[in-house]
N, C-alpha and C. Protein backbone atom coordinates (compact mmCIF):
# COMPACT_ATOMS: atom_id res chain seq x y z
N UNK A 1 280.34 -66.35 -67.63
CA UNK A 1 279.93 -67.71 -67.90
C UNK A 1 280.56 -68.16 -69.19
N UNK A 2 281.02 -69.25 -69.35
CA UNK A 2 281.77 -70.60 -70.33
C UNK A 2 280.93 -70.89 -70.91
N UNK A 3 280.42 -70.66 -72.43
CA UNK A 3 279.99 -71.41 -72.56
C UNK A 3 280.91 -72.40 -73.86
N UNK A 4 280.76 -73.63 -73.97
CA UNK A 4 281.29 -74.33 -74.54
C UNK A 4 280.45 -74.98 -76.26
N UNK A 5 281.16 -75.04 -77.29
CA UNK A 5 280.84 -75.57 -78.39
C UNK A 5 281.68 -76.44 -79.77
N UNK A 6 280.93 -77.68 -79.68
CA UNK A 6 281.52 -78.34 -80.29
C UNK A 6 280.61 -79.15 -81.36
N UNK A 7 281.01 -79.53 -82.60
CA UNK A 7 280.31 -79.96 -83.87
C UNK A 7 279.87 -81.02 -83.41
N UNK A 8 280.40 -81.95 -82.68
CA UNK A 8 279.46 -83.09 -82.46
C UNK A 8 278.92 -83.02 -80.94
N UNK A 9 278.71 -82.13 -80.84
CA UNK A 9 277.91 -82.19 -79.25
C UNK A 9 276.28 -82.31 -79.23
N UNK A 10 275.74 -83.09 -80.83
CA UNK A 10 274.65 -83.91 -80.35
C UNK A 10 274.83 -85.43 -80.65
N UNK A 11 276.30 -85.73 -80.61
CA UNK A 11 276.35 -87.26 -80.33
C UNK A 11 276.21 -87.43 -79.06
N UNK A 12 275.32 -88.92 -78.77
CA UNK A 12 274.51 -89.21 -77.24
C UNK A 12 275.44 -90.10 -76.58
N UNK A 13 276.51 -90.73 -77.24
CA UNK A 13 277.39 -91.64 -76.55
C UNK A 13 278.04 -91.45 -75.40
N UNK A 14 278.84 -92.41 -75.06
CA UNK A 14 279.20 -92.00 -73.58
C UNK A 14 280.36 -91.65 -73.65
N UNK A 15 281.38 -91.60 -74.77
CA UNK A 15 282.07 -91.39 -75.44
C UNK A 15 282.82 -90.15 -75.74
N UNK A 16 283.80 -89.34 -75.03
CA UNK A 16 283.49 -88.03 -75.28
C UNK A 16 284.25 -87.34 -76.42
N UNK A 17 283.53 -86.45 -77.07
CA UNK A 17 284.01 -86.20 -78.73
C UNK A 17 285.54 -85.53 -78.44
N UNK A 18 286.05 -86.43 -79.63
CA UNK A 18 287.58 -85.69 -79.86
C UNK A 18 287.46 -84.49 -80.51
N UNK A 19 288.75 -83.70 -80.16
CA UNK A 19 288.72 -82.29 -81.19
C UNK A 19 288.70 -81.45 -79.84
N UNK A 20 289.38 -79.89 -80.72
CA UNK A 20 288.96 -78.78 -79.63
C UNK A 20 287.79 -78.59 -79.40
N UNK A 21 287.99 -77.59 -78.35
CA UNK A 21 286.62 -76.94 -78.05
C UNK A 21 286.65 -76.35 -77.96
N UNK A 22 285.71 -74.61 -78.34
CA UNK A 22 285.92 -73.61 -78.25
C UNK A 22 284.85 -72.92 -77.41
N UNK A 23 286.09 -71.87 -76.38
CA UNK A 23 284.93 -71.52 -75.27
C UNK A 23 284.28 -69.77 -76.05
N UNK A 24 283.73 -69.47 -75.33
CA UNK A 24 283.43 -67.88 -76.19
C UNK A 24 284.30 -66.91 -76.25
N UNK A 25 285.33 -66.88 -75.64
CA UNK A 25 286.50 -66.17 -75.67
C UNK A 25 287.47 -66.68 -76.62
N UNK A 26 287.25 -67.65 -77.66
CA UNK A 26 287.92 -67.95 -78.76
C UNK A 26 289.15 -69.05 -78.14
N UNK A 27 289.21 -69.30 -76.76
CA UNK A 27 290.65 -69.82 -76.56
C UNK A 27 290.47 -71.39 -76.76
N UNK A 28 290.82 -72.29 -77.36
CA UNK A 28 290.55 -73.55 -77.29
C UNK A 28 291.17 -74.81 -75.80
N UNK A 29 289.95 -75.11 -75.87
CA UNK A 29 290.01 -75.88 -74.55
C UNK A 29 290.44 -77.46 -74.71
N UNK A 30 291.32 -77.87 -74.49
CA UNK A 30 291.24 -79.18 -74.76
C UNK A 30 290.42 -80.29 -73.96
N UNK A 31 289.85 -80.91 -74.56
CA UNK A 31 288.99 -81.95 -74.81
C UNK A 31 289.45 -83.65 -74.56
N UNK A 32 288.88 -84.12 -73.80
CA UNK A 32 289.03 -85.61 -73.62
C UNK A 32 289.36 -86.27 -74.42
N UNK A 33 290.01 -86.96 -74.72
CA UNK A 33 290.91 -88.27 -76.29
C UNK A 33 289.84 -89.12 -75.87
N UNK A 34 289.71 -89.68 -76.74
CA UNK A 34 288.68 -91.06 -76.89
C UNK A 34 289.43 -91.94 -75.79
N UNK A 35 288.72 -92.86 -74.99
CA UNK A 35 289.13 -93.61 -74.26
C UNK A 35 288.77 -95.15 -74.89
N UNK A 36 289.70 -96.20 -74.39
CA UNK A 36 289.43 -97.79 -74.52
C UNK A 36 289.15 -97.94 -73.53
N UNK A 37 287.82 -98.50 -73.33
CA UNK A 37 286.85 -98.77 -72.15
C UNK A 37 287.88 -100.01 -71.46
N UNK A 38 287.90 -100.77 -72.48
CA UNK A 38 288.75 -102.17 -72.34
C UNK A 38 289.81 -102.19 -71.48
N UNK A 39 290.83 -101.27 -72.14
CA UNK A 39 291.67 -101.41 -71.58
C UNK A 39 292.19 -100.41 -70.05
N UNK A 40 291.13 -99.60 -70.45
CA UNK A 40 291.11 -99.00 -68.88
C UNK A 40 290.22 -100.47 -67.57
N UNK A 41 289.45 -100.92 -67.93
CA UNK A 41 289.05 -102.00 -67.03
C UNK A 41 289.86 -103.07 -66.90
N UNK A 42 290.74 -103.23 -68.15
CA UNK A 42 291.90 -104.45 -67.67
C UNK A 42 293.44 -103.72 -66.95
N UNK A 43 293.76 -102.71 -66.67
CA UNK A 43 294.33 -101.75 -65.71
C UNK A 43 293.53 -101.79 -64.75
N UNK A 44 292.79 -101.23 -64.30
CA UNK A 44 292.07 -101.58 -62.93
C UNK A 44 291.92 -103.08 -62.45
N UNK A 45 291.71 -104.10 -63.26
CA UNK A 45 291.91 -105.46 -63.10
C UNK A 45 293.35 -105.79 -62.17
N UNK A 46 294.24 -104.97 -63.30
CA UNK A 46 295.45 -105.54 -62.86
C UNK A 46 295.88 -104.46 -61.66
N UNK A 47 296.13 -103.77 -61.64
CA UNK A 47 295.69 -102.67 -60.19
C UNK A 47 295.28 -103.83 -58.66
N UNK A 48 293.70 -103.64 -59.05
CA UNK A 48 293.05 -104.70 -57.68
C UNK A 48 294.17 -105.94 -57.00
N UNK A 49 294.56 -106.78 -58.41
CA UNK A 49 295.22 -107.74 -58.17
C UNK A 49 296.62 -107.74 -57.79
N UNK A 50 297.23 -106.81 -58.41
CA UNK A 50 298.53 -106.44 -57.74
C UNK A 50 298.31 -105.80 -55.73
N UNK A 51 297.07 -105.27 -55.35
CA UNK A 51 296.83 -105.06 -54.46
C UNK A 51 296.62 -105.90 -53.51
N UNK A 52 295.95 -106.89 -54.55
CA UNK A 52 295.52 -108.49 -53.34
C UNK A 52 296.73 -109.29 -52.89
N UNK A 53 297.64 -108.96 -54.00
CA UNK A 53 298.74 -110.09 -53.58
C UNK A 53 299.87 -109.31 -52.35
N UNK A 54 300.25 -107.97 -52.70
CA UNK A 54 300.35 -106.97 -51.65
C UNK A 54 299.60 -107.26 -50.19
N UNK A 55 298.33 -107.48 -50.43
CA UNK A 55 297.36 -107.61 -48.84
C UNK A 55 298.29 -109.07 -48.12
N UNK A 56 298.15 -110.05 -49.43
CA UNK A 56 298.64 -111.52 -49.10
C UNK A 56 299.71 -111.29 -48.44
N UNK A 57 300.82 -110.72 -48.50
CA UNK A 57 302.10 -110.20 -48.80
C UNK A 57 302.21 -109.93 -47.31
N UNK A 58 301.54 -108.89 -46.96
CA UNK A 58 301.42 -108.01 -45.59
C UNK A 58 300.90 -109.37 -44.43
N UNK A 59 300.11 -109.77 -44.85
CA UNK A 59 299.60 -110.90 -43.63
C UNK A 59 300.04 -111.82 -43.62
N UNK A 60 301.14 -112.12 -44.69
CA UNK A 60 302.27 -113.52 -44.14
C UNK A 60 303.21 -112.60 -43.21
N UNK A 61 303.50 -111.63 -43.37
CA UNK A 61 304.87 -110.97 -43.15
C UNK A 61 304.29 -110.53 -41.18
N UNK A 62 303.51 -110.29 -41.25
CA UNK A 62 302.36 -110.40 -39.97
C UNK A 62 302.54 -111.37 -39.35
N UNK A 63 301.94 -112.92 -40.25
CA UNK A 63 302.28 -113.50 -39.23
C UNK A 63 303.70 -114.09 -39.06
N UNK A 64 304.44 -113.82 -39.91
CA UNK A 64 306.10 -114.16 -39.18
C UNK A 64 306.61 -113.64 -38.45
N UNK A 65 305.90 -112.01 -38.23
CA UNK A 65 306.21 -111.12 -37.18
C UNK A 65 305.95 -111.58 -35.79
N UNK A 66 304.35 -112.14 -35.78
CA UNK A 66 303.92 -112.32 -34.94
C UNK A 66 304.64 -114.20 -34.04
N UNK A 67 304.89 -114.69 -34.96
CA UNK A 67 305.66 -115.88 -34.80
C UNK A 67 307.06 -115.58 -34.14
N UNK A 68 307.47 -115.05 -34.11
CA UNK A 68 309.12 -114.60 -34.29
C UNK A 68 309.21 -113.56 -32.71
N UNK A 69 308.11 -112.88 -32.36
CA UNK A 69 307.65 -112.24 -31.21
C UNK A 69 308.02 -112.82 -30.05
N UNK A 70 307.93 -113.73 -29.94
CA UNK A 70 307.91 -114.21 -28.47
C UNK A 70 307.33 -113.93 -27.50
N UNK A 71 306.44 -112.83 -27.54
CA UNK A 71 305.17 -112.70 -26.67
C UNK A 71 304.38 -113.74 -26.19
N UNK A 72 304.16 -113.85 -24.71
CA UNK A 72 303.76 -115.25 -24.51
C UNK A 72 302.36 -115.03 -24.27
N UNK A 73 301.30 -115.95 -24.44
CA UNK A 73 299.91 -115.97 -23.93
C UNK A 73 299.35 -115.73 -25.23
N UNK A 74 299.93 -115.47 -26.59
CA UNK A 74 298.95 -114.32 -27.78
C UNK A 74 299.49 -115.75 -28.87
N UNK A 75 298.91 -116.30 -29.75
CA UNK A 75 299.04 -116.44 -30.82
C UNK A 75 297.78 -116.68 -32.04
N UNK A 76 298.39 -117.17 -33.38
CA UNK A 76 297.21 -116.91 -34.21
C UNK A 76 297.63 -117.63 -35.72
N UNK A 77 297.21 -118.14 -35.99
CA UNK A 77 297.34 -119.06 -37.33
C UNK A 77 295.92 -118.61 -38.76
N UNK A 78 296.36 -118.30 -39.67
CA UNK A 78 295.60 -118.31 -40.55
C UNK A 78 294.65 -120.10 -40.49
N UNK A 79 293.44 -119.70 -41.08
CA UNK A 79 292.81 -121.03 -41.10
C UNK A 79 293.37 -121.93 -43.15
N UNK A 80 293.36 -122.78 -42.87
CA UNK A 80 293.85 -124.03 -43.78
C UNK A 80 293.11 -123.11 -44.98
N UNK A 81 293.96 -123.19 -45.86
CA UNK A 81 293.01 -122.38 -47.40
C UNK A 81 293.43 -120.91 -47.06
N UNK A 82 293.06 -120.09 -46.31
CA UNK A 82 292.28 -118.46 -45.96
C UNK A 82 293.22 -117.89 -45.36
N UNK A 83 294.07 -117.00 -46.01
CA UNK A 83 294.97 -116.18 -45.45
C UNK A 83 293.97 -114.80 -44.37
N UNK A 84 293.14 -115.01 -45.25
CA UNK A 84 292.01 -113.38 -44.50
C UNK A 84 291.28 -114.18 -43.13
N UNK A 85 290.97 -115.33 -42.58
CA UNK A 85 290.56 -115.58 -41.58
C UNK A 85 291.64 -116.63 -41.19
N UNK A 86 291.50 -116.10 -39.79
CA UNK A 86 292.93 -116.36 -38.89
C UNK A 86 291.73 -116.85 -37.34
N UNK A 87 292.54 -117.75 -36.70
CA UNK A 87 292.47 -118.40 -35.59
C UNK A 87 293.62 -118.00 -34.44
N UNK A 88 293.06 -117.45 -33.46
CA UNK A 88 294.04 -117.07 -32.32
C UNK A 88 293.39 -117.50 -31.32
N UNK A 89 294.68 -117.64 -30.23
CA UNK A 89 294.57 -117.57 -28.85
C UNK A 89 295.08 -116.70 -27.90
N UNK A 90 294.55 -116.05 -26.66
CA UNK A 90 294.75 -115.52 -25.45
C UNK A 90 294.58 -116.51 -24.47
N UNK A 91 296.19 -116.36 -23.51
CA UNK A 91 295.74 -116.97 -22.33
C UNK A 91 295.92 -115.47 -21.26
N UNK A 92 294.52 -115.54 -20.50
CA UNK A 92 294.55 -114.69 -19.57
C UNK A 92 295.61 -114.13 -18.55
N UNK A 93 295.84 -113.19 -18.41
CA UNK A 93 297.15 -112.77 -17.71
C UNK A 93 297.03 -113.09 -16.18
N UNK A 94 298.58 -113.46 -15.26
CA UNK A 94 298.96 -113.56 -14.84
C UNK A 94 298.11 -112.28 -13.81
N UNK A 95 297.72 -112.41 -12.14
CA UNK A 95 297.34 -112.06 -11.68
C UNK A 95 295.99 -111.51 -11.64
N UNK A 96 295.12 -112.34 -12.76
CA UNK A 96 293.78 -111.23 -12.73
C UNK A 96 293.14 -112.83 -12.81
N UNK A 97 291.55 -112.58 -12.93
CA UNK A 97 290.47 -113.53 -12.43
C UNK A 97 290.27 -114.06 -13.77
N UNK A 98 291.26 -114.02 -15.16
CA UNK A 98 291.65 -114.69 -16.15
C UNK A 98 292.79 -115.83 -15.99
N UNK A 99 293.50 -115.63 -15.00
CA UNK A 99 294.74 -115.81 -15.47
C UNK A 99 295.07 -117.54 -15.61
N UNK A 100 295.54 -117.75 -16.58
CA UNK A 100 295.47 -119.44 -17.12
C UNK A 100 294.68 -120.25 -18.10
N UNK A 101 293.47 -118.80 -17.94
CA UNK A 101 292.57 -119.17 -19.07
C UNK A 101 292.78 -119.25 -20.71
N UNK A 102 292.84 -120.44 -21.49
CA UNK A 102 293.01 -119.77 -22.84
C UNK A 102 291.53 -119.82 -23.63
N UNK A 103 291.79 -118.48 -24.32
CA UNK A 103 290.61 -118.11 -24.92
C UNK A 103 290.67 -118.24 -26.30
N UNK A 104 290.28 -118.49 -27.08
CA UNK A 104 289.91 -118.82 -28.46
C UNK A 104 289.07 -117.50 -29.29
N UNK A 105 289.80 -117.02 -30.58
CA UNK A 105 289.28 -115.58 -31.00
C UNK A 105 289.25 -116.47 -32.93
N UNK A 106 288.65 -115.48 -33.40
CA UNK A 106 288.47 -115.68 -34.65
C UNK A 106 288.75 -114.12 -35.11
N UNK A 107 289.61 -114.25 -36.51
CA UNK A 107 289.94 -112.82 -36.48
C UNK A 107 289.85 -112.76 -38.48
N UNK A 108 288.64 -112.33 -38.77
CA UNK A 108 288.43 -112.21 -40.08
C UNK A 108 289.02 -110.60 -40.67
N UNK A 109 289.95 -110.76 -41.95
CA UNK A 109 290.33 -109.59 -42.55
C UNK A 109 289.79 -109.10 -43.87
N UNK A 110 289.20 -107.72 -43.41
CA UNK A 110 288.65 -107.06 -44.72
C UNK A 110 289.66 -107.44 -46.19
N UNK A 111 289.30 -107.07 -47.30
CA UNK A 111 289.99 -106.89 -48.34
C UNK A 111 290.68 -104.99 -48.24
N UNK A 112 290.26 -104.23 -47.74
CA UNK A 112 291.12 -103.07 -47.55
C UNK A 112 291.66 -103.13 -45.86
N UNK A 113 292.06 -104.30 -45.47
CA UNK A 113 292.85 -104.03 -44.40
C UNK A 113 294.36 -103.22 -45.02
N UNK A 114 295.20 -102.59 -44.58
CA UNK A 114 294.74 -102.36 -43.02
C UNK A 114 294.36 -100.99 -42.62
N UNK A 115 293.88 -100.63 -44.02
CA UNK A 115 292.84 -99.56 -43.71
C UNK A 115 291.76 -99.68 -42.87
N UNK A 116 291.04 -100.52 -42.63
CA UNK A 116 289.93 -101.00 -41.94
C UNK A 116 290.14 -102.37 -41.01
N UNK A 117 290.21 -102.07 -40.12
CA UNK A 117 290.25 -103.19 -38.90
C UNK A 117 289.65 -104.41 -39.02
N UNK A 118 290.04 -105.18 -38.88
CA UNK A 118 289.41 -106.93 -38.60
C UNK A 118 288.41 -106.79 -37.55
N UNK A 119 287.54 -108.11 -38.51
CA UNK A 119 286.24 -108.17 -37.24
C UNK A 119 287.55 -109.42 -36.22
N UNK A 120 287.16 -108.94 -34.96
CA UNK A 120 287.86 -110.01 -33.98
C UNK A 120 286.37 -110.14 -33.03
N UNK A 121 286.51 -111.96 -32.91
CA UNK A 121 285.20 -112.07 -32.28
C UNK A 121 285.91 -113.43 -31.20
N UNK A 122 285.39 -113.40 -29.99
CA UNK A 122 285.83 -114.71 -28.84
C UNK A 122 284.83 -116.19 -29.21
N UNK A 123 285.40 -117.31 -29.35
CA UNK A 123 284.81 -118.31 -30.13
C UNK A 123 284.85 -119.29 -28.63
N UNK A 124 285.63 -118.63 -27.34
CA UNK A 124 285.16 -119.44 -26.41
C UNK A 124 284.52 -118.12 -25.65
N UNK A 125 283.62 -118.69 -24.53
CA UNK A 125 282.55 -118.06 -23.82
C UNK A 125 284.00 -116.95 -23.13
N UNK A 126 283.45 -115.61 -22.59
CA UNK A 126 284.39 -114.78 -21.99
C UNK A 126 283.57 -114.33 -21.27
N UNK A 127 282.96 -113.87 -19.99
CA UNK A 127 282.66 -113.63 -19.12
C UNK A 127 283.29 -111.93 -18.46
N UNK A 128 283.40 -110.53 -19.31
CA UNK A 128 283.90 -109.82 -19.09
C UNK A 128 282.80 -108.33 -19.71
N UNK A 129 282.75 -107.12 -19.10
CA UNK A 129 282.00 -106.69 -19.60
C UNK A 129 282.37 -105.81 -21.01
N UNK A 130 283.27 -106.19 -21.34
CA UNK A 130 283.46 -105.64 -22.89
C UNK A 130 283.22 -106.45 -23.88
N UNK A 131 282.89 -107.77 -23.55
CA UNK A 131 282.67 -109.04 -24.68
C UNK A 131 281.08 -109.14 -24.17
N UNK A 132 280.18 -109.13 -25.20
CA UNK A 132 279.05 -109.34 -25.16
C UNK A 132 278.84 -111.09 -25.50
N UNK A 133 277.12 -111.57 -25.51
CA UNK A 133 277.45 -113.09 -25.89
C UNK A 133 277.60 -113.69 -26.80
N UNK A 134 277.58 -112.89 -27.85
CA UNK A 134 278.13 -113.43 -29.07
C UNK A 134 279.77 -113.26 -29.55
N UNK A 135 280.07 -112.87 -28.03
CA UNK A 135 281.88 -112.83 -28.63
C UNK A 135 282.17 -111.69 -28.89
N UNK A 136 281.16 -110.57 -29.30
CA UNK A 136 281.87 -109.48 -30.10
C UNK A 136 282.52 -108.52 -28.84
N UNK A 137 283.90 -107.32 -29.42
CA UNK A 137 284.77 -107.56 -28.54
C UNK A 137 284.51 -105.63 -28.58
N UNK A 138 284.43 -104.77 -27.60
CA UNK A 138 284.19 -103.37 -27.64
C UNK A 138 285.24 -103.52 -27.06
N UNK A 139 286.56 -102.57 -28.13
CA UNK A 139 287.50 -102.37 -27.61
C UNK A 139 288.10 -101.21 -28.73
N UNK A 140 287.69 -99.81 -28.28
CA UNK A 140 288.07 -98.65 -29.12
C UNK A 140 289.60 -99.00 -30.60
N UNK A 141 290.03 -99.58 -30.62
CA UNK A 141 291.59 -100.08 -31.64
C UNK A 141 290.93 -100.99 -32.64
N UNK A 142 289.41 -101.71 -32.14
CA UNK A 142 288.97 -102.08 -33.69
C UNK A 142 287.42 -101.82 -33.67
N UNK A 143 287.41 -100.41 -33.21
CA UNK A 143 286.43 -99.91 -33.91
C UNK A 143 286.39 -98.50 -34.09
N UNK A 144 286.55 -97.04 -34.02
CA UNK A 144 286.72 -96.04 -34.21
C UNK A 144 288.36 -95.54 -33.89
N UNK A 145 288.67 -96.13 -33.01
CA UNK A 145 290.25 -95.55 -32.88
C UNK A 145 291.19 -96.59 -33.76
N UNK A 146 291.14 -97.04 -35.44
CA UNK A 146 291.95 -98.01 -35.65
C UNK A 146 292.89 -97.19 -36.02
N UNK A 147 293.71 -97.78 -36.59
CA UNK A 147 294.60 -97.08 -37.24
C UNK A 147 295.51 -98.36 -38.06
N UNK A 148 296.02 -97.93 -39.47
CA UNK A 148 296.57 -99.08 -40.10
C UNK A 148 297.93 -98.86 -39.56
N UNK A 149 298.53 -98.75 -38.70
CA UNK A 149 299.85 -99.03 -37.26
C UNK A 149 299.38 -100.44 -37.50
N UNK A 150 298.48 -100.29 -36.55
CA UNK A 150 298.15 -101.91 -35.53
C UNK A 150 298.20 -102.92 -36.80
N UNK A 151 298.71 -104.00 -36.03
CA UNK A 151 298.68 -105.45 -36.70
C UNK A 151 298.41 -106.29 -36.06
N UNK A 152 298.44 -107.98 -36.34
CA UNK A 152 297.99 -108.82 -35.47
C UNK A 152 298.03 -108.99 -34.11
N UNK A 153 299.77 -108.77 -33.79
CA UNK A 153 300.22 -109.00 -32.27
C UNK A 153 299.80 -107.99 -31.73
N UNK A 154 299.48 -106.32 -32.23
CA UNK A 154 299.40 -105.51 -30.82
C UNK A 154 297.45 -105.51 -30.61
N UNK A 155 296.97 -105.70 -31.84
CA UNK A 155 295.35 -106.53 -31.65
C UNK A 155 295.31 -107.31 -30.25
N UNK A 156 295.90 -108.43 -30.64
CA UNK A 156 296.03 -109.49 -29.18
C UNK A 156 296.52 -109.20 -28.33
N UNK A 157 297.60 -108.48 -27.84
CA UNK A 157 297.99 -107.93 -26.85
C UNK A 157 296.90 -106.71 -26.07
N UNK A 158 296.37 -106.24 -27.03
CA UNK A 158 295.38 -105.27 -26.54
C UNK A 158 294.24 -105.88 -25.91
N UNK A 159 293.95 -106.57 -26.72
CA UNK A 159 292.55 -107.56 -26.17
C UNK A 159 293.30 -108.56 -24.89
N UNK A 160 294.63 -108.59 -24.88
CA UNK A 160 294.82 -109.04 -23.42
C UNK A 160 295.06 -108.92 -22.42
N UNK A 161 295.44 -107.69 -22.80
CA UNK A 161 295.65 -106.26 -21.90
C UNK A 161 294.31 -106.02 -21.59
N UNK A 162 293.36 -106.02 -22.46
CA UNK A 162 291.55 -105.49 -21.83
C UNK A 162 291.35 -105.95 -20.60
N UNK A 163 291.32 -108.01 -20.72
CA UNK A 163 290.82 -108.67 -20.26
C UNK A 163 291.62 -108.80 -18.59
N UNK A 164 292.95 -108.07 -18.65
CA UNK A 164 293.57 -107.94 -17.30
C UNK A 164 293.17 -106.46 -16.55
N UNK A 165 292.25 -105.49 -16.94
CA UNK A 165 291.97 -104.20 -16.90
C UNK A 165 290.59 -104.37 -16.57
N UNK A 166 290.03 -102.45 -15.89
CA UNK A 166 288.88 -102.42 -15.55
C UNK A 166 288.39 -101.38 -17.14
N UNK A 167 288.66 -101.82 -17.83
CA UNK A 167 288.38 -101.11 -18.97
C UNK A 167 286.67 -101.38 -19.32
N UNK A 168 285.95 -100.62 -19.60
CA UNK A 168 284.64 -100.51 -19.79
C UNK A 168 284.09 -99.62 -21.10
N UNK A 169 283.21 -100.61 -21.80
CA UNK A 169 282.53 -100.21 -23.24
C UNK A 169 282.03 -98.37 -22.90
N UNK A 170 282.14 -97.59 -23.66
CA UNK A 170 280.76 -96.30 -23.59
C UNK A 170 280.34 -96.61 -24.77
């Protein structure tokens, strides 16, 4: 057993004392440098924010991706102001008891996307058994199987791919 001793180890601060420390084996341990509370919280400040503009960064580049796609039936516009909530549409695919329908989605983004999946919710009525009645959408890619891969277009494609499928919630 270590044990450790130092001359000011009955200061109560949060502060941790400069200087060696000596363990019982005589070897000196080095010891924490005084920290600037300050300026460690204005680094993390600037950290977060370099991150937010990064997030910004990723979801324009998203949606130019998704613009530029040419995938037909899927699109999605950030709302006026709000890069993090976005407005899309699905039109139901070609050969199924959708097909022609366009559907209306709302697709809100965490602040750690795309670590964590967007809530995507149907803002017109959907009639399918993976969309319950409030829209919300059971579809394994945004909820336990995400993965920060996926981005806007293969989201919508998936959810339009559901809605042409016998795919079913467990």
């Amino acid at each position: 057993m270590t044990t450790t001793m130092n001359s000011e180890s009955s200061n109560n601060s949060n502060t941790p004392a400069a200087g060696p420390v000596m363990t019982s084996s005589k070897q000196p341990v080095q010891s924490a440098k005084n920290v600037d509370t300050q300026s460690v919280l204005k680094s993390l400040r600037y950290l977060e924010d370099f991150y937010f503009l990064i997030l910004i960064s990723l979801l324009q580049s998203e949606l130019m991706a998704l613009m530029m796609s040419g995938d037909s039936g899927i699109s999605a516009f950030p709302e006026e102001g709000n890069i993090f909530c976005w407005k899309g549409t699905i039109t139901g695919s070609k050969d199924t008891v959708f097909e022609g329908t366009e559907y209306k989605l709302s697709l809100s983004f965490p602040t750690d996307y795309p670590f964590k999946a967007p809530k995507v919710k149907f803002e017109t009525g959907c009639f399918h058994p993976n969309v319950d009645v409030y829209g919300n959408i059971c579809l394994d890619i945004l909820q336990d199987k995400w993965s920060s891969a996926y981005d806007v277009r293969t989201i919508l494609l998936s959810i339009q791919s559901l809605l042409g499928g016998n795919l079913t919630c467990r």
